[in-house]
PDB file of N, CA and C in Angstrom:
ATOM      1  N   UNK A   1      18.057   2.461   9.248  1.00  0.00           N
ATOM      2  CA  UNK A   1      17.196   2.288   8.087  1.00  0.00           C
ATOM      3  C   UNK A   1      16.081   3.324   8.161  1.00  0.00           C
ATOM      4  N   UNK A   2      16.115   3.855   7.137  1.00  0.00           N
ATOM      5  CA  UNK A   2      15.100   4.753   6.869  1.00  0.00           C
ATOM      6  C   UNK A   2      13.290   4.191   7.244  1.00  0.00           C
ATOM      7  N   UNK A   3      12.701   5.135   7.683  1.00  0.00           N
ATOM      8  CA  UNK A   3      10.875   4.542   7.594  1.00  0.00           C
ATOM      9  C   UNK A   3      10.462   5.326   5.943  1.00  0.00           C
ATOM     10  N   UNK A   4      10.168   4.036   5.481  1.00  0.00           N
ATOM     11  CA  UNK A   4       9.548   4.894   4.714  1.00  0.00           C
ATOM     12  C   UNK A   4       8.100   5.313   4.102  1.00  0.00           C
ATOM     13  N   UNK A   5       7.572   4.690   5.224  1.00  0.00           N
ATOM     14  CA  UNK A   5       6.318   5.759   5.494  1.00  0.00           C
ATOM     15  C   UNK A   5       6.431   7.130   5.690  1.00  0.00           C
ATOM     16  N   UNK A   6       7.138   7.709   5.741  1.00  0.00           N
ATOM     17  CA  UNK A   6       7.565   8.885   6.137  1.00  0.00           C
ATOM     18  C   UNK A   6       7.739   9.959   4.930  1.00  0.00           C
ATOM     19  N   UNK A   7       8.495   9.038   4.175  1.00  0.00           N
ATOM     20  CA  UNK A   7       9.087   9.962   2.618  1.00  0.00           C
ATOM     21  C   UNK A   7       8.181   9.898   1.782  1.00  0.00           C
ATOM     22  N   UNK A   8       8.217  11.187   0.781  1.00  0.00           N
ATOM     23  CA  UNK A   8       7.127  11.758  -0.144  1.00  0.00           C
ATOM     24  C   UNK A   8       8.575  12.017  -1.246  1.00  0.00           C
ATOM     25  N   UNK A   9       7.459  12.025  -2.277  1.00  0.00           N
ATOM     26  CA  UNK A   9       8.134  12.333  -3.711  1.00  0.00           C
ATOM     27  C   UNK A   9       9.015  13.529  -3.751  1.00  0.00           C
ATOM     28  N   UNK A  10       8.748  14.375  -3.042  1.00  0.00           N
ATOM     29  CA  UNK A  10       9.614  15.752  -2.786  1.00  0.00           C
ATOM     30  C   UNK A  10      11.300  14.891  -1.934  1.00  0.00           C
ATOM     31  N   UNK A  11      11.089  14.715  -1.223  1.00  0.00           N
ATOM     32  CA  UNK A  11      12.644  13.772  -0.443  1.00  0.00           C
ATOM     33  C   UNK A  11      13.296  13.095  -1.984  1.00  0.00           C
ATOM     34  N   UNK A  12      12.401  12.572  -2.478  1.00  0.00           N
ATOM     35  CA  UNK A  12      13.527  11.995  -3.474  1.00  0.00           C
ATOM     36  C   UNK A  12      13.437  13.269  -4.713  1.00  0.00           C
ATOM     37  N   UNK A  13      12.707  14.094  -4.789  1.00  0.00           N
ATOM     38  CA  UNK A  13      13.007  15.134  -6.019  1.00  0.00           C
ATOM     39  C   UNK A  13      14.317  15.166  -5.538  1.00  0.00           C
ATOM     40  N   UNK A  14      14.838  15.717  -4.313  1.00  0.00           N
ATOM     41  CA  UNK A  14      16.132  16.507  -4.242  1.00  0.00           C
ATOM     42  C   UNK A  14      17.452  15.513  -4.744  1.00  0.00           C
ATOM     43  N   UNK A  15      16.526  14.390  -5.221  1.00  0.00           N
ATOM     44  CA  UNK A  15      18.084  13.245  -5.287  1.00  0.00           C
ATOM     45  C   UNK A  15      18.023  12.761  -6.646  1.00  0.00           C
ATOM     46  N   UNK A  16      17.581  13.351  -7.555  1.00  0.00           N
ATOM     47  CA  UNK A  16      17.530  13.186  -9.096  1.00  0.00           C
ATOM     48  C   UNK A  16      17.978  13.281  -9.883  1.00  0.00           C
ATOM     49  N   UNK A  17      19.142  12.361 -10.114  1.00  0.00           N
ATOM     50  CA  UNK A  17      20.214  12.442 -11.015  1.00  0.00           C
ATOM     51  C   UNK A  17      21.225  11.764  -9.885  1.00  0.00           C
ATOM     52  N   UNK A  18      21.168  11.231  -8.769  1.00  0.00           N
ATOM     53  CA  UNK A  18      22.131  10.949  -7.874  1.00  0.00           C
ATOM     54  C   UNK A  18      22.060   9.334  -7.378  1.00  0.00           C
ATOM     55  N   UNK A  19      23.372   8.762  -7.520  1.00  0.00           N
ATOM     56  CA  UNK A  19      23.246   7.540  -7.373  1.00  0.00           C
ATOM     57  C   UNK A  19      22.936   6.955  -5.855  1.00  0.00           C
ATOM     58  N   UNK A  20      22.547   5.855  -6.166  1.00  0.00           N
ATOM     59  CA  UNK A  20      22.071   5.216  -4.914  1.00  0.00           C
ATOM     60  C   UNK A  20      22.948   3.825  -5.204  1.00  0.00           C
ATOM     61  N   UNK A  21      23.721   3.264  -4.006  1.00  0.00           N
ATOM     62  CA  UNK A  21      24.321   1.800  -3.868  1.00  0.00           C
ATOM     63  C   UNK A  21      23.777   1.179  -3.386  1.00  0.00           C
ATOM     64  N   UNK A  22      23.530  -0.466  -4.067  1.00  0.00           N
ATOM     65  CA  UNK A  22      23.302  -1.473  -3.984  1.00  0.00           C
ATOM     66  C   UNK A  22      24.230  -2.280  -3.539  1.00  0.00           C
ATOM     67  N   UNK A  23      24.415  -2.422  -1.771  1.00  0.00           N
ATOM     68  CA  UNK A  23      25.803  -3.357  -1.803  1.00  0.00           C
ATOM     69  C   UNK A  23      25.194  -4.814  -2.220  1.00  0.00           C
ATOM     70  N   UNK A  24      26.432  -5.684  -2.247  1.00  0.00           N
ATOM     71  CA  UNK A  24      26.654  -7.225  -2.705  1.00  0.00           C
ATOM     72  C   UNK A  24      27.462  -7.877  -2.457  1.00  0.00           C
ATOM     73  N   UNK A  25      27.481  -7.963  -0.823  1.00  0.00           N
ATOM     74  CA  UNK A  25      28.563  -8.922   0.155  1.00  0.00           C
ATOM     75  C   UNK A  25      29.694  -8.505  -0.508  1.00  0.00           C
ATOM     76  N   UNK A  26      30.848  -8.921  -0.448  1.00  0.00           N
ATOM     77  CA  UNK A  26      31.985  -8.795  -0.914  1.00  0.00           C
ATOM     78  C   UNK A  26      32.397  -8.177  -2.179  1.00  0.00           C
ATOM     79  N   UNK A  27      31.198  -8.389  -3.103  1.00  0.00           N
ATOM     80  CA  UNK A  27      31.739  -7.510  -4.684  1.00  0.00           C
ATOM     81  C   UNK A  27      31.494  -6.176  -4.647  1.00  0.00           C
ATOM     82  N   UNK A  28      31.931  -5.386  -5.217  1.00  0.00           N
ATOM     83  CA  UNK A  28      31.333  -3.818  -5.554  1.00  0.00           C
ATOM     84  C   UNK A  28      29.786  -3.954  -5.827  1.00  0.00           C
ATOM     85  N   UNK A  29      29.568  -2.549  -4.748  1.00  0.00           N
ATOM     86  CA  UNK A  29      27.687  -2.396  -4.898  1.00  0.00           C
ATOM     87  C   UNK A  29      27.302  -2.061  -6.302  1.00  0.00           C
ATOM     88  N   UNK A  30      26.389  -2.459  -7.244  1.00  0.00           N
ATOM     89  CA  UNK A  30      26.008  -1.945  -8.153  1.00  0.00           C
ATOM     90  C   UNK A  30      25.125  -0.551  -7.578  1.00  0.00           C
ATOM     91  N   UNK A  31      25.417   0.339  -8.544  1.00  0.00           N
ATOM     92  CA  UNK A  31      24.802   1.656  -8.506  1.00  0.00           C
ATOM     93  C   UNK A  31      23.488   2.034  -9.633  1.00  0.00           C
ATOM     94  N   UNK A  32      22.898   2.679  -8.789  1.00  0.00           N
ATOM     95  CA  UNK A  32      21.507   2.886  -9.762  1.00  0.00           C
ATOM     96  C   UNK A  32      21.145   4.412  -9.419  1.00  0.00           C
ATOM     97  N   UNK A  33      21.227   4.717 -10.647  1.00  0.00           N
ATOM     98  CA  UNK A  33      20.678   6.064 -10.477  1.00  0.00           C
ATOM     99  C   UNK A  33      19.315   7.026 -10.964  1.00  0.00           C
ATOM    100  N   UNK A  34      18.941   7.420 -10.078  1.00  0.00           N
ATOM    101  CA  UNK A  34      17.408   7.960  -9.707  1.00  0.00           C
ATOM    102  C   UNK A  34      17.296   8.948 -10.960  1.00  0.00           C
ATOM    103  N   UNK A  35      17.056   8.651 -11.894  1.00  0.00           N
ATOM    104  CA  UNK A  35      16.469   9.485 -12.990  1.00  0.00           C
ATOM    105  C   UNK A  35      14.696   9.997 -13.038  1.00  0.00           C
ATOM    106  N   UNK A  36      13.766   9.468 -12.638  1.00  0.00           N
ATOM    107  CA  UNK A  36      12.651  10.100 -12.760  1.00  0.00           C
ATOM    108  C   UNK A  36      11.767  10.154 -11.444  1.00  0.00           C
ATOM    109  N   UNK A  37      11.040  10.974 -11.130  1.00  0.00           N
ATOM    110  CA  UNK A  37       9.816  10.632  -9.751  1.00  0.00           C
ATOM    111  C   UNK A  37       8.480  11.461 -10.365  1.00  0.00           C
ATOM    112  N   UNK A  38       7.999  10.515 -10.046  1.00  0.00           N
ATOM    113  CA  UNK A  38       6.630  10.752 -10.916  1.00  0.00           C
ATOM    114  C   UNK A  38       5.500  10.464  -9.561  1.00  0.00           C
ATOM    115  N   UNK A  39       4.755  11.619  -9.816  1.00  0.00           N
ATOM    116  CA  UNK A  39       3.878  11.636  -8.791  1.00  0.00           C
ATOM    117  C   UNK A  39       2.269  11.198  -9.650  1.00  0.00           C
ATOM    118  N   UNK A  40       1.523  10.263  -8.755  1.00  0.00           N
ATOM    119  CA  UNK A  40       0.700   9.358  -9.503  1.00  0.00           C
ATOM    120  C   UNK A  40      -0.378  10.047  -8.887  1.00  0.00           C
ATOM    121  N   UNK A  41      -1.083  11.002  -8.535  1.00  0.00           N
ATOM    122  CA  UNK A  41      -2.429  11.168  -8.470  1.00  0.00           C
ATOM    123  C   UNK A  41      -2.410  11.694  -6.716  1.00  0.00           C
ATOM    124  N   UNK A  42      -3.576  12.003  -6.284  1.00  0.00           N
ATOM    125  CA  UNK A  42      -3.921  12.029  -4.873  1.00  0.00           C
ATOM    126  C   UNK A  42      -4.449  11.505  -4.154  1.00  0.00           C
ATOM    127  N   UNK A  43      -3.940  11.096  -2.540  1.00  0.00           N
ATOM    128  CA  UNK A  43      -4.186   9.964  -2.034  1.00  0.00           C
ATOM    129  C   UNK A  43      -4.741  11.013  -0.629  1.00  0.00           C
ATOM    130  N   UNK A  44      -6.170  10.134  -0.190  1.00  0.00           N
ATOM    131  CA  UNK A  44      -6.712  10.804   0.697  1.00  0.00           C
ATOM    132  C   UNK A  44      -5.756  10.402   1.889  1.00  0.00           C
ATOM    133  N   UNK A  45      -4.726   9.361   1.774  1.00  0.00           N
ATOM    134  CA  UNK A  45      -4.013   8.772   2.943  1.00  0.00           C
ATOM    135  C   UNK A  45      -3.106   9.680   3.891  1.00  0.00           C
ATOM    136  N   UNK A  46      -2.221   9.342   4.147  1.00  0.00           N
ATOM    137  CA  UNK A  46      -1.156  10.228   4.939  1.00  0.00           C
ATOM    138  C   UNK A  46       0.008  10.840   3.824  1.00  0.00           C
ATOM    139  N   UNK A  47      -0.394  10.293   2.310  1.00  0.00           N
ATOM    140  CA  UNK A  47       1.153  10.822   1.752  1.00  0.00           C
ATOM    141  C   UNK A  47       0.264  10.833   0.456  1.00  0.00           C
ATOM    142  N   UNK A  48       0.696  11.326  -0.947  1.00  0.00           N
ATOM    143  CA  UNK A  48       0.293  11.426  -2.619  1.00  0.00           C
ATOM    144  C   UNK A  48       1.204  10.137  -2.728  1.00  0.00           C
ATOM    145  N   UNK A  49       0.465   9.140  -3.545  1.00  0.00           N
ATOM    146  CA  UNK A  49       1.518   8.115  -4.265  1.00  0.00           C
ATOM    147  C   UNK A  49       2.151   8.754  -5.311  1.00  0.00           C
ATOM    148  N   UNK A  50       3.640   7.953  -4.960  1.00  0.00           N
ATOM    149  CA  UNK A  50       4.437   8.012  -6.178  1.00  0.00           C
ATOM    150  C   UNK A  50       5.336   7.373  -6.478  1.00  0.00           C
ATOM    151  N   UNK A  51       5.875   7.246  -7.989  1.00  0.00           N
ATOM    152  CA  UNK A  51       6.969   6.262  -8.206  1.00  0.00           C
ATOM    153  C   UNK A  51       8.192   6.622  -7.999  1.00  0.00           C
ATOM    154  N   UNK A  52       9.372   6.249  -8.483  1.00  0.00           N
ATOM    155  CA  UNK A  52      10.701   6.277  -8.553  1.00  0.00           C
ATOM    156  C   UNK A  52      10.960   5.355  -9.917  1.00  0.00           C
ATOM    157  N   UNK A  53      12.353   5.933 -10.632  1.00  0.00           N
ATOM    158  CA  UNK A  53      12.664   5.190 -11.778  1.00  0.00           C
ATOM    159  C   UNK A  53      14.304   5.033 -11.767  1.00  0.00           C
ATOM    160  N   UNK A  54      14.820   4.391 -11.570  1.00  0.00           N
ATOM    161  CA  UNK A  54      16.366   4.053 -10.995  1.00  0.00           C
ATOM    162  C   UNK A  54      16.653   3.422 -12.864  1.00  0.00           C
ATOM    163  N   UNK A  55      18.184   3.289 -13.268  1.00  0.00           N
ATOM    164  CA  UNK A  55      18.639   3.112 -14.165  1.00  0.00           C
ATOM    165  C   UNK A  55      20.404   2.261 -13.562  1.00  0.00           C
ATOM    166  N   UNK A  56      20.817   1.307 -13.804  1.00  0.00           N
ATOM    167  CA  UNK A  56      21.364   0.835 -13.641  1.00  0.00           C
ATOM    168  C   UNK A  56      22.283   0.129 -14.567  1.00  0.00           C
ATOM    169  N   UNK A  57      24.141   0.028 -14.273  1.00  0.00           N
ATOM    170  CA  UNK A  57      24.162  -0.955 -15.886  1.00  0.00           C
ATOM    171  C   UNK A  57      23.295  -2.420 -16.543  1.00  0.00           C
ATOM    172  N   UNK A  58      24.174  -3.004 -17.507  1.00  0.00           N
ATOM    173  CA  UNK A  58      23.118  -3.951 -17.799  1.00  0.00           C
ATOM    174  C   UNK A  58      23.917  -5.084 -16.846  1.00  0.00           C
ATOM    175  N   UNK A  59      24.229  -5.477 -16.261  1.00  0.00           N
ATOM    176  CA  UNK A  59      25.237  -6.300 -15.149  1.00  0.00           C
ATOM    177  C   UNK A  59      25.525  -5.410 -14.044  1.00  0.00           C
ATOM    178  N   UNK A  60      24.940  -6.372 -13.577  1.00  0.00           N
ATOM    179  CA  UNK A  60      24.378  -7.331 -13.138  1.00  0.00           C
ATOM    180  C   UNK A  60      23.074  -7.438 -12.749  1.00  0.00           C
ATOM    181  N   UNK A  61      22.237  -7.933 -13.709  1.00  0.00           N
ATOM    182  CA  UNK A  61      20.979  -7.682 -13.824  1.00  0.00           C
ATOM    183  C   UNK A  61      20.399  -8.020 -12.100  1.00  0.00           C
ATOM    184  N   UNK A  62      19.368  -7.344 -11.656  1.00  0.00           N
ATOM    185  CA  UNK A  62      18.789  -7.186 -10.044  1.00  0.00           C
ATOM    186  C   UNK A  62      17.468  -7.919 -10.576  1.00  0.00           C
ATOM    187  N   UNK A  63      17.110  -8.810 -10.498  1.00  0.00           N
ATOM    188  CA  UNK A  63      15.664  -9.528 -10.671  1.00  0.00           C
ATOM    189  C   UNK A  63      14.211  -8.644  -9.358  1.00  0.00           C
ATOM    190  N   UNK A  64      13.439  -9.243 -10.307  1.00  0.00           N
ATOM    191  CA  UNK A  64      12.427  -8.077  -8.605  1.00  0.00           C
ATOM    192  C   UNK A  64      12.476  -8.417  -7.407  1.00  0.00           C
ATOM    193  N   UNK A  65      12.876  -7.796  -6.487  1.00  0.00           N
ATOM    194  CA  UNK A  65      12.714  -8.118  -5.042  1.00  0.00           C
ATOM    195  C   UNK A  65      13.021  -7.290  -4.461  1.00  0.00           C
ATOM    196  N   UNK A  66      13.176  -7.268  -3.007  1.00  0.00           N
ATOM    197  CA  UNK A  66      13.492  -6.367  -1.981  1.00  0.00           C
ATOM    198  C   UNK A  66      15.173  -6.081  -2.349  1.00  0.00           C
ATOM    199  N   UNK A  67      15.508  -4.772  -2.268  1.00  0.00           N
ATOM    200  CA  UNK A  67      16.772  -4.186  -1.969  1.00  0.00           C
ATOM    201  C   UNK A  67      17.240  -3.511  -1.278  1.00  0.00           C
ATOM    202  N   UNK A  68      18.502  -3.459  -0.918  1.00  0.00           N
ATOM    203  CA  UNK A  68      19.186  -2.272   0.372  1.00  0.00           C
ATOM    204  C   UNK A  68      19.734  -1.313  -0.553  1.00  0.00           C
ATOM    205  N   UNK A  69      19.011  -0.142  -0.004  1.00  0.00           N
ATOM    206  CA  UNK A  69      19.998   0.820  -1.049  1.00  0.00           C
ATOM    207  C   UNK A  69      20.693   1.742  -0.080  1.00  0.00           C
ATOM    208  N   UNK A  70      21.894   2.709   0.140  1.00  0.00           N
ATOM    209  CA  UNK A  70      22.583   3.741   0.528  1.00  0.00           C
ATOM    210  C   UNK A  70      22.514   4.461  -0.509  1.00  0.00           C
ATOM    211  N   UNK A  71      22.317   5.977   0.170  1.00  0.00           N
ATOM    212  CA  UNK A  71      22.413   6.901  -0.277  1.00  0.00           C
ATOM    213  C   UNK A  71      22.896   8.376   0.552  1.00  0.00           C
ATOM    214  N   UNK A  72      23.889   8.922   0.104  1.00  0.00           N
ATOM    215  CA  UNK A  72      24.432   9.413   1.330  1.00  0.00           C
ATOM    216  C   UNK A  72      23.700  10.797   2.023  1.00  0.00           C
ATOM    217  N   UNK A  73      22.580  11.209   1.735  1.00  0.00           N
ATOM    218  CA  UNK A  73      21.801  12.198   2.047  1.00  0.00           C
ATOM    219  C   UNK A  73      20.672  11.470   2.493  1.00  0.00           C
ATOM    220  N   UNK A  74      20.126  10.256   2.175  1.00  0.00           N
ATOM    221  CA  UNK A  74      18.777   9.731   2.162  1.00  0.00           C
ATOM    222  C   UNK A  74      19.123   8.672   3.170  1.00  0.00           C
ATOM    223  N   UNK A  75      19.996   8.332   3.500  1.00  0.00           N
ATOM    224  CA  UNK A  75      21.011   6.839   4.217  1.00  0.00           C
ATOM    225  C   UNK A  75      20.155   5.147   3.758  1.00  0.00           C
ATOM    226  N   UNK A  76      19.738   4.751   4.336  1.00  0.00           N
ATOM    227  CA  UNK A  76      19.650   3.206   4.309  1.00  0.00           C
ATOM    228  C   UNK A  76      18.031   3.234   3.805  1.00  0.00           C
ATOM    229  N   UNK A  77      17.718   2.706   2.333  1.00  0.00           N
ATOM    230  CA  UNK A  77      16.466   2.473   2.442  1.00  0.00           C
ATOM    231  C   UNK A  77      16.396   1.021   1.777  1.00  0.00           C
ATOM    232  N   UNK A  78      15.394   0.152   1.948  1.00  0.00           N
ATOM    233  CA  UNK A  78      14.934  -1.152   1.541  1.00  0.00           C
ATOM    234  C   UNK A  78      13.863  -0.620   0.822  1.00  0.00           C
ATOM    235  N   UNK A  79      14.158  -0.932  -0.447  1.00  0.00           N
ATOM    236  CA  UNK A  79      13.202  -0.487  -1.803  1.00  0.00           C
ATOM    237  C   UNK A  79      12.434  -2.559  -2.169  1.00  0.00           C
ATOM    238  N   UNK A  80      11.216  -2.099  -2.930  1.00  0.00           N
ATOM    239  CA  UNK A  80      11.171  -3.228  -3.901  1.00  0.00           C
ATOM    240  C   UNK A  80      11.564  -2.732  -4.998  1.00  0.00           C
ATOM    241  N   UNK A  81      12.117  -3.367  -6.011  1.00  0.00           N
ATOM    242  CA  UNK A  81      12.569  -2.886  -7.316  1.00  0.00           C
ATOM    243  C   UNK A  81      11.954  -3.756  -8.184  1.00  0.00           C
ATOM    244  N   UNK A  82      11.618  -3.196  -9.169  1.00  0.00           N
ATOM    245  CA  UNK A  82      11.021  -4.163 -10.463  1.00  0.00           C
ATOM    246  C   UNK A  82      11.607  -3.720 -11.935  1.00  0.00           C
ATOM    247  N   UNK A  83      12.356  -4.582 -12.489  1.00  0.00           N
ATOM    248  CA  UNK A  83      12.640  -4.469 -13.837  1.00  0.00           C
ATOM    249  C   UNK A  83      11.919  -4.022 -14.631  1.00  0.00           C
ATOM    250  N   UNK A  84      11.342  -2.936 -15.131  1.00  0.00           N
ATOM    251  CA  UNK A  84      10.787  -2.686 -15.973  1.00  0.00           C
ATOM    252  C   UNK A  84      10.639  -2.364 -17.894  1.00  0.00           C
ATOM    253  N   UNK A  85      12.542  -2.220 -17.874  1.00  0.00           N
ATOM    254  CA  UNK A  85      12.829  -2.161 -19.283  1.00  0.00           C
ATOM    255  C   UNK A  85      14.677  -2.541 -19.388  1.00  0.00           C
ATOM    256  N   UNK A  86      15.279  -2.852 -20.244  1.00  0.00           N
ATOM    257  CA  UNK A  86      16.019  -2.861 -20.617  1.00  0.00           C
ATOM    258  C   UNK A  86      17.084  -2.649 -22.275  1.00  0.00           C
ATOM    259  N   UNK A  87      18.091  -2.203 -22.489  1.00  0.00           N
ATOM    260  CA  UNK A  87      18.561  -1.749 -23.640  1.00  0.00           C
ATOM    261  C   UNK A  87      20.007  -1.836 -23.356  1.00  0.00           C
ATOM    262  N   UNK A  88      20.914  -2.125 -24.409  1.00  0.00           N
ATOM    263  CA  UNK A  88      21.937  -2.303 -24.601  1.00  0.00           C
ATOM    264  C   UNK A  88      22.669  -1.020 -23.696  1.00  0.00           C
ATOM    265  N   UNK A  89      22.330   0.126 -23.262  1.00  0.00           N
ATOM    266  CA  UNK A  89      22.545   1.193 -21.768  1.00  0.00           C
ATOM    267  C   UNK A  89      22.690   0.592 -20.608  1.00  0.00           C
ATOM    268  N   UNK A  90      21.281  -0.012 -20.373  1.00  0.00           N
ATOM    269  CA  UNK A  90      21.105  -0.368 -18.955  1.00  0.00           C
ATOM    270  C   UNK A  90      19.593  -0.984 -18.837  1.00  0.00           C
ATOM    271  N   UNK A  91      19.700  -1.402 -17.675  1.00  0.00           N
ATOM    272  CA  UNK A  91      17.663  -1.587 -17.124  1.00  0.00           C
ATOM    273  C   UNK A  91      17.859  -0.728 -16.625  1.00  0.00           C
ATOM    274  N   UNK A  92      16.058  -0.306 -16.300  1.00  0.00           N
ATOM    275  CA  UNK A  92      15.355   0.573 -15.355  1.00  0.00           C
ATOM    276  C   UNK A  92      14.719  -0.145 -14.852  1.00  0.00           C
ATOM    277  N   UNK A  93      14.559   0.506 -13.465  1.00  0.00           N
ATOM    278  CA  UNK A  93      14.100  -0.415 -12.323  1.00  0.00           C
ATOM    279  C   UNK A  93      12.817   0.590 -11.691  1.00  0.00           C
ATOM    280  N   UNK A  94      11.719  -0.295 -11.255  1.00  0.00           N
ATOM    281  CA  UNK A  94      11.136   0.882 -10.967  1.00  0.00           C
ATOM    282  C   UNK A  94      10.840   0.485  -9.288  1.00  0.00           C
ATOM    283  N   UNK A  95      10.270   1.697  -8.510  1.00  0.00           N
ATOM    284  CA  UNK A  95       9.850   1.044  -6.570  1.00  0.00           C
ATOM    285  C   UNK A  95       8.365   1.716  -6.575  1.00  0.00           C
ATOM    286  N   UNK A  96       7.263   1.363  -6.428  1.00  0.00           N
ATOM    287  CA  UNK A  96       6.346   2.115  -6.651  1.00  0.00           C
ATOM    288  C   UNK A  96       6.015   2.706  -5.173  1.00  0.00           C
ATOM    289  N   UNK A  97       5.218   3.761  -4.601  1.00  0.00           N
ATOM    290  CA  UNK A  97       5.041   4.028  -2.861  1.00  0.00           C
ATOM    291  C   UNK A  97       3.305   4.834  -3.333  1.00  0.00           C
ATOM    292  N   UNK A  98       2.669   3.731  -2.250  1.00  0.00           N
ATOM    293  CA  UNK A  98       1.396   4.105  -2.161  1.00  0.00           C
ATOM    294  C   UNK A  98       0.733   4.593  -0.790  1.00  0.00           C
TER     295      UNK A  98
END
């Protein structure tokens, strides 16, 4: 599992447009894919906050909570995800990192 104290908005620029799996015990992982990273301002801390914006079908809807995601360049990260919109496409999910 990834630390992700570690990763900055640049680690996920390089993965933008690229899906990330959500496994789900025995069924096929739903996939979500990293469409936006938005960098939120400057942080005197160890890293700049920033978001992530994942897009997913509309099924099986992911309610907010902790998730396991794979990604095969990025490997194992535990995101929070939060629903933020939905449309007959898909939801978007968002993970915020401060």
């Amino acid at each position: 599992m990834r630390d992700l104290s570690a990763l900055t908005a640049d680690d996920f620029e390089r993965c933008k447009g690229e899906t990330f799996a959500v496994p789900d015990g025995d069924s096929e992982p739903t996939d979500l894919m990293l469409t936006v990273v938005s960098r939120l301002g400057q942080h005197r801390g160890h890293r700049d906050p920033f978001s992530l914006l994942f897009v997913g079908s509309p099924t099986p809807f992911l309610p907010q909570g902790l998730y396991h995601l794979d990604h095969p360049v990025m490997g194992e990260l535990e995101l929070f995800l939060v629903p933020i919109g939905a449309d007959r496409d898909g939801v978007t999910y968002e993970a915020v990192f401060a």
